[in-house]
Protein backbone atom coordinates (compact mmCIF):
# COMPACT_ATOMS: atom_id res chain seq x y z
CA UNK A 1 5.60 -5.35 -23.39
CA UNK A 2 2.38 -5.64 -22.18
CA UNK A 3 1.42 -3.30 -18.79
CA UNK A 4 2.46 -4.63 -15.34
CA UNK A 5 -0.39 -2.86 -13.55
CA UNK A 6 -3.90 -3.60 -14.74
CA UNK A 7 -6.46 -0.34 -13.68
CA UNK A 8 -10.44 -1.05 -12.91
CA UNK A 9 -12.50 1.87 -12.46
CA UNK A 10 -15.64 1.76 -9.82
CA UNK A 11 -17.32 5.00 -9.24
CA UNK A 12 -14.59 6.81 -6.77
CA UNK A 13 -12.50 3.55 -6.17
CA UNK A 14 -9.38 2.62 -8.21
CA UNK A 15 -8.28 -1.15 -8.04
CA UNK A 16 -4.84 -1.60 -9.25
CA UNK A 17 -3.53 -5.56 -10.53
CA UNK A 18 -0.36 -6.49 -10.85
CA UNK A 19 -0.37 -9.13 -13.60
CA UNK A 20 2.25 -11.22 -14.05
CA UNK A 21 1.42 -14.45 -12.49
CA UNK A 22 4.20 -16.59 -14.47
CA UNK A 23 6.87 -14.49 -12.16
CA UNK A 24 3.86 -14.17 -9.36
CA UNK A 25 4.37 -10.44 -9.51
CA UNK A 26 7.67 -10.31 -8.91
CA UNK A 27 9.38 -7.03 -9.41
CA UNK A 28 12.76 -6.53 -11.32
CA UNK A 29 11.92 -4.58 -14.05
CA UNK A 30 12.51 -0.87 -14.02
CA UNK A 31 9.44 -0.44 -16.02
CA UNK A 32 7.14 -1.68 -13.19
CA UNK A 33 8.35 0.95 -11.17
CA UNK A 34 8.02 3.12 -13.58
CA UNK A 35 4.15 2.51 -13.67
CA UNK A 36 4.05 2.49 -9.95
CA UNK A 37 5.13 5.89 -9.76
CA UNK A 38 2.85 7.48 -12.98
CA UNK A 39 0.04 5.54 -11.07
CA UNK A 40 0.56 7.60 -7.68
CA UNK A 41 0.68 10.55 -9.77
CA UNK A 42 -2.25 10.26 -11.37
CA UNK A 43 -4.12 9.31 -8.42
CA UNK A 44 -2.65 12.19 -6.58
CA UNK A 45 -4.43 14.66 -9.37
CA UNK A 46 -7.41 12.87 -10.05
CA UNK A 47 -10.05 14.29 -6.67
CA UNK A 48 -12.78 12.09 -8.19
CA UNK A 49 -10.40 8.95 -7.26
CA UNK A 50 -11.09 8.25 -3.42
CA UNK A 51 -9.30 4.53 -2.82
CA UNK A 52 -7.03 2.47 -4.38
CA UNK A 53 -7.14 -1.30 -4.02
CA UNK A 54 -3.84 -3.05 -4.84
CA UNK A 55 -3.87 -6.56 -5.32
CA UNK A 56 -2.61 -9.23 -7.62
CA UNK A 57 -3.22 -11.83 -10.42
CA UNK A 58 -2.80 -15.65 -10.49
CA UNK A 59 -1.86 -17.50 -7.03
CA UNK A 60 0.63 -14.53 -5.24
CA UNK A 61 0.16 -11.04 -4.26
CA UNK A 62 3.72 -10.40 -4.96
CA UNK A 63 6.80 -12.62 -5.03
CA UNK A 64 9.51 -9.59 -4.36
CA UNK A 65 12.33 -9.60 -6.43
CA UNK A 66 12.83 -11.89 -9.41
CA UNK A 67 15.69 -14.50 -7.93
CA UNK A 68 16.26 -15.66 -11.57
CA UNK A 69 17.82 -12.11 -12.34
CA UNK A 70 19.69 -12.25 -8.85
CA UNK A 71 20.79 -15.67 -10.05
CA UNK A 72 22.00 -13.76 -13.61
CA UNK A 73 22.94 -10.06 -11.81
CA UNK A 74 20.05 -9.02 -14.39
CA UNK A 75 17.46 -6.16 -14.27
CA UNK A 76 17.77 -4.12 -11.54
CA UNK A 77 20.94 -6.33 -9.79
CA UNK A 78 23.00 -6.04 -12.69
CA UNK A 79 26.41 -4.18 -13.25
CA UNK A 80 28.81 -3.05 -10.47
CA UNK A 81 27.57 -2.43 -7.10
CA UNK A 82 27.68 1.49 -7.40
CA UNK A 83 25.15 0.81 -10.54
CA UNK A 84 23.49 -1.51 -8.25
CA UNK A 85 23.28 1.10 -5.87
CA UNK A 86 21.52 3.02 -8.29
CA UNK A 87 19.27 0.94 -9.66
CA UNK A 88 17.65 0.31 -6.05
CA UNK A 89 17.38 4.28 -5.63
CA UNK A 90 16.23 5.66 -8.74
CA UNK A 91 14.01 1.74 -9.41
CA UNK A 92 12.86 0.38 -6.87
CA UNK A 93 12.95 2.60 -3.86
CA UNK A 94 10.43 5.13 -5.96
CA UNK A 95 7.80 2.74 -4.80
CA UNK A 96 8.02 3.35 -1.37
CA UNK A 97 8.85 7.30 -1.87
CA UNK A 98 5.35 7.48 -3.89
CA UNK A 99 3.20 5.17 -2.47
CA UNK A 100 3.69 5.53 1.09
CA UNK A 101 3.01 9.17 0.44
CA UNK A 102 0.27 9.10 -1.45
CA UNK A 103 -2.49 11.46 -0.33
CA UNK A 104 -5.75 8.65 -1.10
CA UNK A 105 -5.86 5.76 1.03
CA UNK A 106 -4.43 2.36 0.05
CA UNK A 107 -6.09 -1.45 1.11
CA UNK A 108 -3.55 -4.46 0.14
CA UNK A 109 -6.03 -7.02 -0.98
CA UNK A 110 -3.81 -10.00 0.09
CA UNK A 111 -4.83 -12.98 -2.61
CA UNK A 112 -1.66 -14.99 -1.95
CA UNK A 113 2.31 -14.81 -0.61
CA UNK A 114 3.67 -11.47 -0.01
CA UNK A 115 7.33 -11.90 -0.32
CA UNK A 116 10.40 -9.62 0.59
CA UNK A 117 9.99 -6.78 -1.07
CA UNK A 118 5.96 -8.16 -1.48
CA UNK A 119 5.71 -7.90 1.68
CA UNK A 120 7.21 -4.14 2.07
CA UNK A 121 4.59 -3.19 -0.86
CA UNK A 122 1.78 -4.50 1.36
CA UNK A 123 3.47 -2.19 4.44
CA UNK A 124 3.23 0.74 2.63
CA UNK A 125 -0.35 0.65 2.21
CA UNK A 126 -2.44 1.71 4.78
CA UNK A 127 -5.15 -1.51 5.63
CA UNK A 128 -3.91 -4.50 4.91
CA UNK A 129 -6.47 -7.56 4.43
CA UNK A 130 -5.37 -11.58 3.53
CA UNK A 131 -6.90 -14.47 1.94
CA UNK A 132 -6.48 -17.61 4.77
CA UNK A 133 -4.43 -18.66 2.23
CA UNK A 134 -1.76 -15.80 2.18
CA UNK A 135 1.51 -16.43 3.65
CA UNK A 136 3.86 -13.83 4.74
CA UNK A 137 7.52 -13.17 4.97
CA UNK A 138 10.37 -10.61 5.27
CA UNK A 139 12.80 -13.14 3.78
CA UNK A 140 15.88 -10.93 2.20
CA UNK A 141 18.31 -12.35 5.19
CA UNK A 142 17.84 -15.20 3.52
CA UNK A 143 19.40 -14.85 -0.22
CA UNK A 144 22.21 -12.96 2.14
CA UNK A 145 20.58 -8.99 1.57
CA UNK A 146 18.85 -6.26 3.35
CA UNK A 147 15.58 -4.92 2.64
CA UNK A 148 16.47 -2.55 -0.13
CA UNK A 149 12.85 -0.86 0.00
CA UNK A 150 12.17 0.40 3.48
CA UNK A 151 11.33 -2.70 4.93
CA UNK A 152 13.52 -2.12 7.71
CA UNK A 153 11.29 0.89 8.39
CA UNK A 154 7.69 0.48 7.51
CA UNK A 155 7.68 -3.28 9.16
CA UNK A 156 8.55 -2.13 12.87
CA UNK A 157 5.66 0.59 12.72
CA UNK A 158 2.93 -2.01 12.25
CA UNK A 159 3.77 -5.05 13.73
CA UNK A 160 6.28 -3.96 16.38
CA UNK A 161 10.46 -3.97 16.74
CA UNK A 162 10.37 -7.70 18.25
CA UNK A 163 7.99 -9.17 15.94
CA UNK A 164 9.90 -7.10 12.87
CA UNK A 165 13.09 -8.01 14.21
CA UNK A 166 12.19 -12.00 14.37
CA UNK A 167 10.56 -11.81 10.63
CA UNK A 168 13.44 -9.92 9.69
CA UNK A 169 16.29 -11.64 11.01
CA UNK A 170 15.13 -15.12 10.35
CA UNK A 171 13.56 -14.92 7.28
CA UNK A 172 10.54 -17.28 8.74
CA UNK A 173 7.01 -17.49 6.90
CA UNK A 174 4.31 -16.64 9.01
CA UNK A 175 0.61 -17.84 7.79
CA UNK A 176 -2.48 -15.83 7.60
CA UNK A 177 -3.63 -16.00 11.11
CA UNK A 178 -0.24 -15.19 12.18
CA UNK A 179 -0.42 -12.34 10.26
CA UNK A 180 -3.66 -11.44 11.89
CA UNK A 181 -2.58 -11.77 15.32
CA UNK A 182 0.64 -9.43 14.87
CA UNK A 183 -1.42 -6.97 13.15
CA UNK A 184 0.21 -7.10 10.24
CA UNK A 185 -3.44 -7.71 8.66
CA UNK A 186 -6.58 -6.11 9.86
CA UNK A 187 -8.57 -9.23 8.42
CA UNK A 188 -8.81 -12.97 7.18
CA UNK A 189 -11.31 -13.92 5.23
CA UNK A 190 -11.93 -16.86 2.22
CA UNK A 191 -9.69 -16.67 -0.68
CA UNK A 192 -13.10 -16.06 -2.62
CA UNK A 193 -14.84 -13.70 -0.51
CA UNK A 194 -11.21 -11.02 -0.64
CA UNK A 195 -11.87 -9.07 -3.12
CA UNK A 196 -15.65 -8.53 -1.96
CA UNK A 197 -13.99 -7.80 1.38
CA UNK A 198 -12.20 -5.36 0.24
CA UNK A 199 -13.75 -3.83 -1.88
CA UNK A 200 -16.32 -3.56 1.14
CA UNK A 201 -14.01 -1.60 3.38
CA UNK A 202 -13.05 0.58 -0.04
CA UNK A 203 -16.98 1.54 -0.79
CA UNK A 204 -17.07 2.19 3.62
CA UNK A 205 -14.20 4.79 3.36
CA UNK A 206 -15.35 6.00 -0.27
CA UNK A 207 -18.55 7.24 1.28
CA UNK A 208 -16.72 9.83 3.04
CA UNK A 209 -15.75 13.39 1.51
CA UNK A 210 -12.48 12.95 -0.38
CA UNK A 211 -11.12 16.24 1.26
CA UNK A 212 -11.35 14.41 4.99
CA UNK A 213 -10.28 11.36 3.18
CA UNK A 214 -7.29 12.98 1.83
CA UNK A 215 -6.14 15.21 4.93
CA UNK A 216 -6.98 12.48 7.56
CA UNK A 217 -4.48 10.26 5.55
CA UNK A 218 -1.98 13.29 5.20
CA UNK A 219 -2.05 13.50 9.24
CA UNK A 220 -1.67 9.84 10.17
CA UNK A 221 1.25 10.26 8.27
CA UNK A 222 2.66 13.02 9.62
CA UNK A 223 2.03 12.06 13.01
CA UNK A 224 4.06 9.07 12.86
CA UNK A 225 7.39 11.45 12.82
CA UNK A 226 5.85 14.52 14.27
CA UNK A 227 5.39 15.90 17.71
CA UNK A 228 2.48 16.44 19.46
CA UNK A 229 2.44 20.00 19.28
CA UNK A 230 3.32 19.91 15.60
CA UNK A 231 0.72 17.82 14.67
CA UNK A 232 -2.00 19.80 16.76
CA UNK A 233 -0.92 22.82 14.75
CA UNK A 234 -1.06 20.67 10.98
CA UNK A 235 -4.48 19.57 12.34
CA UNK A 236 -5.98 23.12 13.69
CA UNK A 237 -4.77 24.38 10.12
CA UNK A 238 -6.21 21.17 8.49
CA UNK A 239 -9.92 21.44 10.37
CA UNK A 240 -10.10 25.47 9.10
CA UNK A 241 -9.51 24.03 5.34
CA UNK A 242 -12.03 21.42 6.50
CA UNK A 243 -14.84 23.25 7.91
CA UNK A 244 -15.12 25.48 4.86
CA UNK A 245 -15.94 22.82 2.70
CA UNK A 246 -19.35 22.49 1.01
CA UNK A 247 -19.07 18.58 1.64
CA UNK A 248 -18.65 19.47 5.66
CA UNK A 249 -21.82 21.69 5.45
CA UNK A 250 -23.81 18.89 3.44
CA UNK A 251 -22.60 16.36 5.97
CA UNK A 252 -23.46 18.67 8.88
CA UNK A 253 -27.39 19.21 7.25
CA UNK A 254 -27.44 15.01 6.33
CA UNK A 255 -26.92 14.60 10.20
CA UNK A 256 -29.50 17.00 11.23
CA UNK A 257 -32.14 15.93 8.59
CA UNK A 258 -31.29 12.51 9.17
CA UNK A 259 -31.15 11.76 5.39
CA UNK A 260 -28.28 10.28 3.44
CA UNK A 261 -25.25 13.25 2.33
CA UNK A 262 -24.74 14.04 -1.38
CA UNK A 263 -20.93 15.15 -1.76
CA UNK A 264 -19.95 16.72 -4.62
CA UNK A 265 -16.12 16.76 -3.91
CA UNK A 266 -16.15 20.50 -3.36
């Protein structure tokens, strides 16, 4: 079985395909989860990595679940609903677990529809950018389900309660521009120019020490759960870790030189 995710390497930035464009990405198959999980991992140890740019092959970004194995109670939906049960928590609910937490930061490069549980994978990435030919929707209410993969909790936090509530409880597509005015995308550009967008915004934040990429990430996180006071105390003890960097004291000289930094990732 050939690989599900597809890794290019450029300099400190990671982009990650999905390729399977006869299913348009769809994901059903325990082994795509698999990789999605050994991919945060090895991102998570490897410092020279900086930013990881998801996106996918052929005319969709991803399709969500495969409704022909719904249709059969295949893959992940087959067997009783206790196995069921299981397959969405040890399968497909890694995603979320491992992704969302993932110390580098994530840009969804949007190429086409993001679908269901498409549509969750683009939430848990941190920037999201679209293709004006993208469409969007939150569509499990649908086939008569839920959103098995934290939907119903990484949707509200971007584009509000109401606007998550009417994608979620209708099922509706929303277009591109839509998608732009909720804020569920930071950008729209030509389906030609998206990966050269993105990969723009990737080389912008790769240019940055990884150790304030990585911590800055951690607290924007953490602050979404945490109170204030918490989260001043994670950041006082973050900014110590930060300020005895090498990369802080290059970036601090750079400034005052006025020349370009050199970071060496220590």
């Amino acid at each position: 079985m050939k690989p599900f995710l597809i890794l290019e390497r450029e300099d400190a930035i990671l982009t990650v395909r999905m390729d399977s464009p006869e299913t348009r990405n769809a994901l059903s198959d325990p082994s795509q989860m698999q990789e999605f999980v050994d991919l945060c991992a090895n991102v998570r140890t490897d410092r020279s990595i900086k930013v990881v740019v998801l996106t996918g092959n052929g005319p969709a970004f991803c399709a969500g679940g495969n409704v022909k194995d719904m249709r059969e109670r295949g893959g992940i939906f087959a067997g009783s609903p206790y196995e069921v049960r299981e397959s969405y928590r040890n399968g497909i609910q890694r995603i979320p677990l491992c992704l969302y937490d993932l110390d580098v930061p994530v840009i969804a490069a949007m190429n086409g529809p993001a679908i269901g549980a498409g549509l969750d994978l683009a939430c848990m990435c941190d920037v999201r950018i679209a293709a004006d030919t993208a469409k969007f929707a939150e569509s499990f209410v649908k086939l008569g389900i839920v959103p098995g993969d934290g939907g119903a909790w990484l949707l509200p936090r971007i584009v509000g309660m109401p606007r998550a509530s009417l994608m979620a409880l209708t099922g509706d597509m929303i277009d591109a521009q839509t998608a732009l005015a909720w804020g569920l995308v930071t950008e729209v550009v030509p389906a030609a120019e998206l990966e050269t967008a993105a990969l723009g915004i990737a080389r912008r934040m790769a240019a940055n020490p990884a150790h304030g990429l990585r911590l800055t990430k951690r607290l924007l996180r953490e602050g979404q759960h945490m109170r204030l006071d918490s989260l001043l105390e994670m950041s006082a003890a973050y900014q110590a870790l930060a300020h005895h960097t090498e990369d802080h004291m290059e970036a601090v000289a750079a400034f005052v030189e006025k020349r370009e930094p050199k970071f060496t990732g220590r």
